[in-house]
N, C-alpha and C. Protein backbone atom coordinates (compact mmCIF):
# COMPACT_ATOMS: atom_id res chain seq x y z
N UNK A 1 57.00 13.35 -29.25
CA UNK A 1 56.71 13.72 -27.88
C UNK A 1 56.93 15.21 -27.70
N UNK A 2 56.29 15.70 -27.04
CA UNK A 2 56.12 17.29 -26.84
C UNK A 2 57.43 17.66 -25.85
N UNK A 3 58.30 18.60 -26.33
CA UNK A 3 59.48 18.83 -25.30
C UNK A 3 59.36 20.23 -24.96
N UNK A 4 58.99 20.41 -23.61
CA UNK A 4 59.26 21.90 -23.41
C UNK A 4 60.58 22.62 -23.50
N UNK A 5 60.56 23.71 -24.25
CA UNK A 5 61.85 24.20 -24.60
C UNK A 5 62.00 25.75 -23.52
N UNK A 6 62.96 26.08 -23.39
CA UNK A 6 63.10 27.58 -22.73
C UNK A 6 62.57 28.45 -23.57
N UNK A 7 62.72 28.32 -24.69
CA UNK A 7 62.19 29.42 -25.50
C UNK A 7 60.10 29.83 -25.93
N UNK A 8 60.18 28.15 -25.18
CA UNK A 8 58.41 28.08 -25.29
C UNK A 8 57.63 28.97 -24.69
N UNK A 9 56.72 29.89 -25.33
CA UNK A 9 55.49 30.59 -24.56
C UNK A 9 54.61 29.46 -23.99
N UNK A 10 53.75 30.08 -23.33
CA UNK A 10 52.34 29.80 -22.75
C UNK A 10 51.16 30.27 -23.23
N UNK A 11 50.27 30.22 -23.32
CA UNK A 11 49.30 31.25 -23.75
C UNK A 11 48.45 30.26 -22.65
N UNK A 12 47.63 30.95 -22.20
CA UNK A 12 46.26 31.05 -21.32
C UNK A 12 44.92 30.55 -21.72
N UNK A 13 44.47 29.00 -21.42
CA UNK A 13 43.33 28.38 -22.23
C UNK A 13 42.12 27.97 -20.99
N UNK A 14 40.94 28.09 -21.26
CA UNK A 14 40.25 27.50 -20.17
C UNK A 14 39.60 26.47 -21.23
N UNK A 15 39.69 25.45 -20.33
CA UNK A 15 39.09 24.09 -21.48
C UNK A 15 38.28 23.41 -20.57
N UNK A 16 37.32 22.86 -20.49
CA UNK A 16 36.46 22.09 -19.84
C UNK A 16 36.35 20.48 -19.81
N UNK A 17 37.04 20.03 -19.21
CA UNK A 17 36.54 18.09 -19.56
C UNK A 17 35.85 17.77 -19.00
N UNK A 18 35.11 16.55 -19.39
CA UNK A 18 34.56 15.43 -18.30
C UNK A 18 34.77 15.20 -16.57
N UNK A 19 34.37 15.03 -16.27
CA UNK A 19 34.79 15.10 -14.61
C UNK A 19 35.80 13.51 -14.95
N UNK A 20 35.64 11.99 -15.16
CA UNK A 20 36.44 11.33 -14.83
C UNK A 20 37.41 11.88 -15.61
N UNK A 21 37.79 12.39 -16.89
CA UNK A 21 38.74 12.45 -17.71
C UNK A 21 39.82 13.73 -17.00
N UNK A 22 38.69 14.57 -16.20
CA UNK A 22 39.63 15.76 -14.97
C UNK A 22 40.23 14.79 -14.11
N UNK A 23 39.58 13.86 -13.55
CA UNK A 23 40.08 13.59 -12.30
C UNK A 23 41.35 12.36 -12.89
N UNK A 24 41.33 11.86 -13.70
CA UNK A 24 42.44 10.79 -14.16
C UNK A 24 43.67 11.86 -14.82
N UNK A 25 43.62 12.38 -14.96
CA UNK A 25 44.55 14.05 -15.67
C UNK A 25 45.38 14.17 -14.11
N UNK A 26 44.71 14.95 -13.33
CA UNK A 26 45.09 15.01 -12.30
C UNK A 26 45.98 14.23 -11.20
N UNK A 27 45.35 12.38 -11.09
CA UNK A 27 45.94 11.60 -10.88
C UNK A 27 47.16 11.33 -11.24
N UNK A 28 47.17 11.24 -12.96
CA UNK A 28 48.44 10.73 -13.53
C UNK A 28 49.36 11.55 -13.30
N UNK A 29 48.93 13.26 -13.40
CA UNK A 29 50.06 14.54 -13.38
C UNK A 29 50.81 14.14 -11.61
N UNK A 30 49.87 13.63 -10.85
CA UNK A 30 50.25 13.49 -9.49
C UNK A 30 51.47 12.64 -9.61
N UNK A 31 51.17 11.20 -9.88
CA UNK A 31 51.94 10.18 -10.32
C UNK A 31 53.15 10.37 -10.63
N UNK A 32 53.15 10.93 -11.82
CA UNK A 32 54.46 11.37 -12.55
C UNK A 32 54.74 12.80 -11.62
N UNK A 33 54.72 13.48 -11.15
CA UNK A 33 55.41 14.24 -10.35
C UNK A 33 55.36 15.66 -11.35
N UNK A 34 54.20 15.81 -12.40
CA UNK A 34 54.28 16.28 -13.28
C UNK A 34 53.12 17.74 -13.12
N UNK A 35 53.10 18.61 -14.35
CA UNK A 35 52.37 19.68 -14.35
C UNK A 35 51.17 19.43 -15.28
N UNK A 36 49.77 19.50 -14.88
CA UNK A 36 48.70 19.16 -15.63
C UNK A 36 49.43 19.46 -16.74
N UNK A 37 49.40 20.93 -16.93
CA UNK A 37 49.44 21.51 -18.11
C UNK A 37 50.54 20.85 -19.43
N UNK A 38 52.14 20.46 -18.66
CA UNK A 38 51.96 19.53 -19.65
C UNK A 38 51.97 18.29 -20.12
N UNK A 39 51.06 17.69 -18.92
CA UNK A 39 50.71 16.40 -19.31
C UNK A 39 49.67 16.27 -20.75
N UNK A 40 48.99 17.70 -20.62
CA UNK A 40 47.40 17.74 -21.72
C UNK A 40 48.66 17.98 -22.85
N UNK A 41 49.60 19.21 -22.78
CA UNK A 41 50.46 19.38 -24.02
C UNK A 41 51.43 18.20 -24.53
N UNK A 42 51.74 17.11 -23.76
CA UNK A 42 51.89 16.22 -24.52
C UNK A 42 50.84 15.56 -24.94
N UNK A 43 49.89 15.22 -25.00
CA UNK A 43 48.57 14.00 -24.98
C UNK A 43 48.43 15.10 -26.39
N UNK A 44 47.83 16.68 -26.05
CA UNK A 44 48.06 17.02 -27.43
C UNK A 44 48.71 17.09 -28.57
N UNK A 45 49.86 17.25 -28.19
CA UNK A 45 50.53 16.93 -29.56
C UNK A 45 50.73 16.04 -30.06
N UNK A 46 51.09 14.89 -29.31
CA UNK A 46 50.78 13.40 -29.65
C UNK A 46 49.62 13.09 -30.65
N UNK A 47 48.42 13.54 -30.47
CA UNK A 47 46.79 13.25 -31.14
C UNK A 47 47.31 14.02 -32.23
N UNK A 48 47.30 15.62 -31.89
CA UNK A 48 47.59 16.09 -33.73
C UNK A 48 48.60 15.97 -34.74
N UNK A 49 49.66 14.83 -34.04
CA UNK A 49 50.66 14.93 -34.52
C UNK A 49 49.68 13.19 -35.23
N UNK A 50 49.87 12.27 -35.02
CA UNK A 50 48.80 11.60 -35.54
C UNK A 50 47.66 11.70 -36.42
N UNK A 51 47.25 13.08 -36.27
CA UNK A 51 46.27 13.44 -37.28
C UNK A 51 46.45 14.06 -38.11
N UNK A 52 48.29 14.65 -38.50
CA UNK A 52 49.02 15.25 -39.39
C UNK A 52 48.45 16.65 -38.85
N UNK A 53 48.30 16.83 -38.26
CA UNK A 53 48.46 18.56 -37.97
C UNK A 53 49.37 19.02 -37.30
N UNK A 54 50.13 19.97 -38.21
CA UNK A 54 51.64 20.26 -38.07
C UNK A 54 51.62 21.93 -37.22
C-alpha cells in the first residue's frame, strides 16, 4: 500500500481518464474523505507493484 511519507515529493502530472473512471475517482476520494491525488497514488502503486515494477 502506498504510504505518504513527510519526506515524499510531488511532481506535477496532467493525465487524462475516461469520464466514468473521473467521475468514480472523484466519488470514492469524496467517500473516504480523501485526496484524488492519492487515491490514483495508491491504485498506482498497487498495479505496478503487481506487475513487479519496483
Amino acid at each position: 500500500m502506498y504510504r505518504k511519507r513527510t519526506d515524499d515529493h510531488r511532481r506535477r502530472m496532467t493525465i487524462y481518464l475516461p469520464e466514468d473512471l473521473s467521475r468514480r475517482l472523484r466519488l470514492y476520494a469524496a467517500e473516504k474523505d480523501q485526496d484524488y491525488s492519492l487515491v490514483l497514488a495508491e491504485a498506482l502503486d498497487a498495479l505496478l507493484e503487481r506487475k513487479g515494477v519496483r
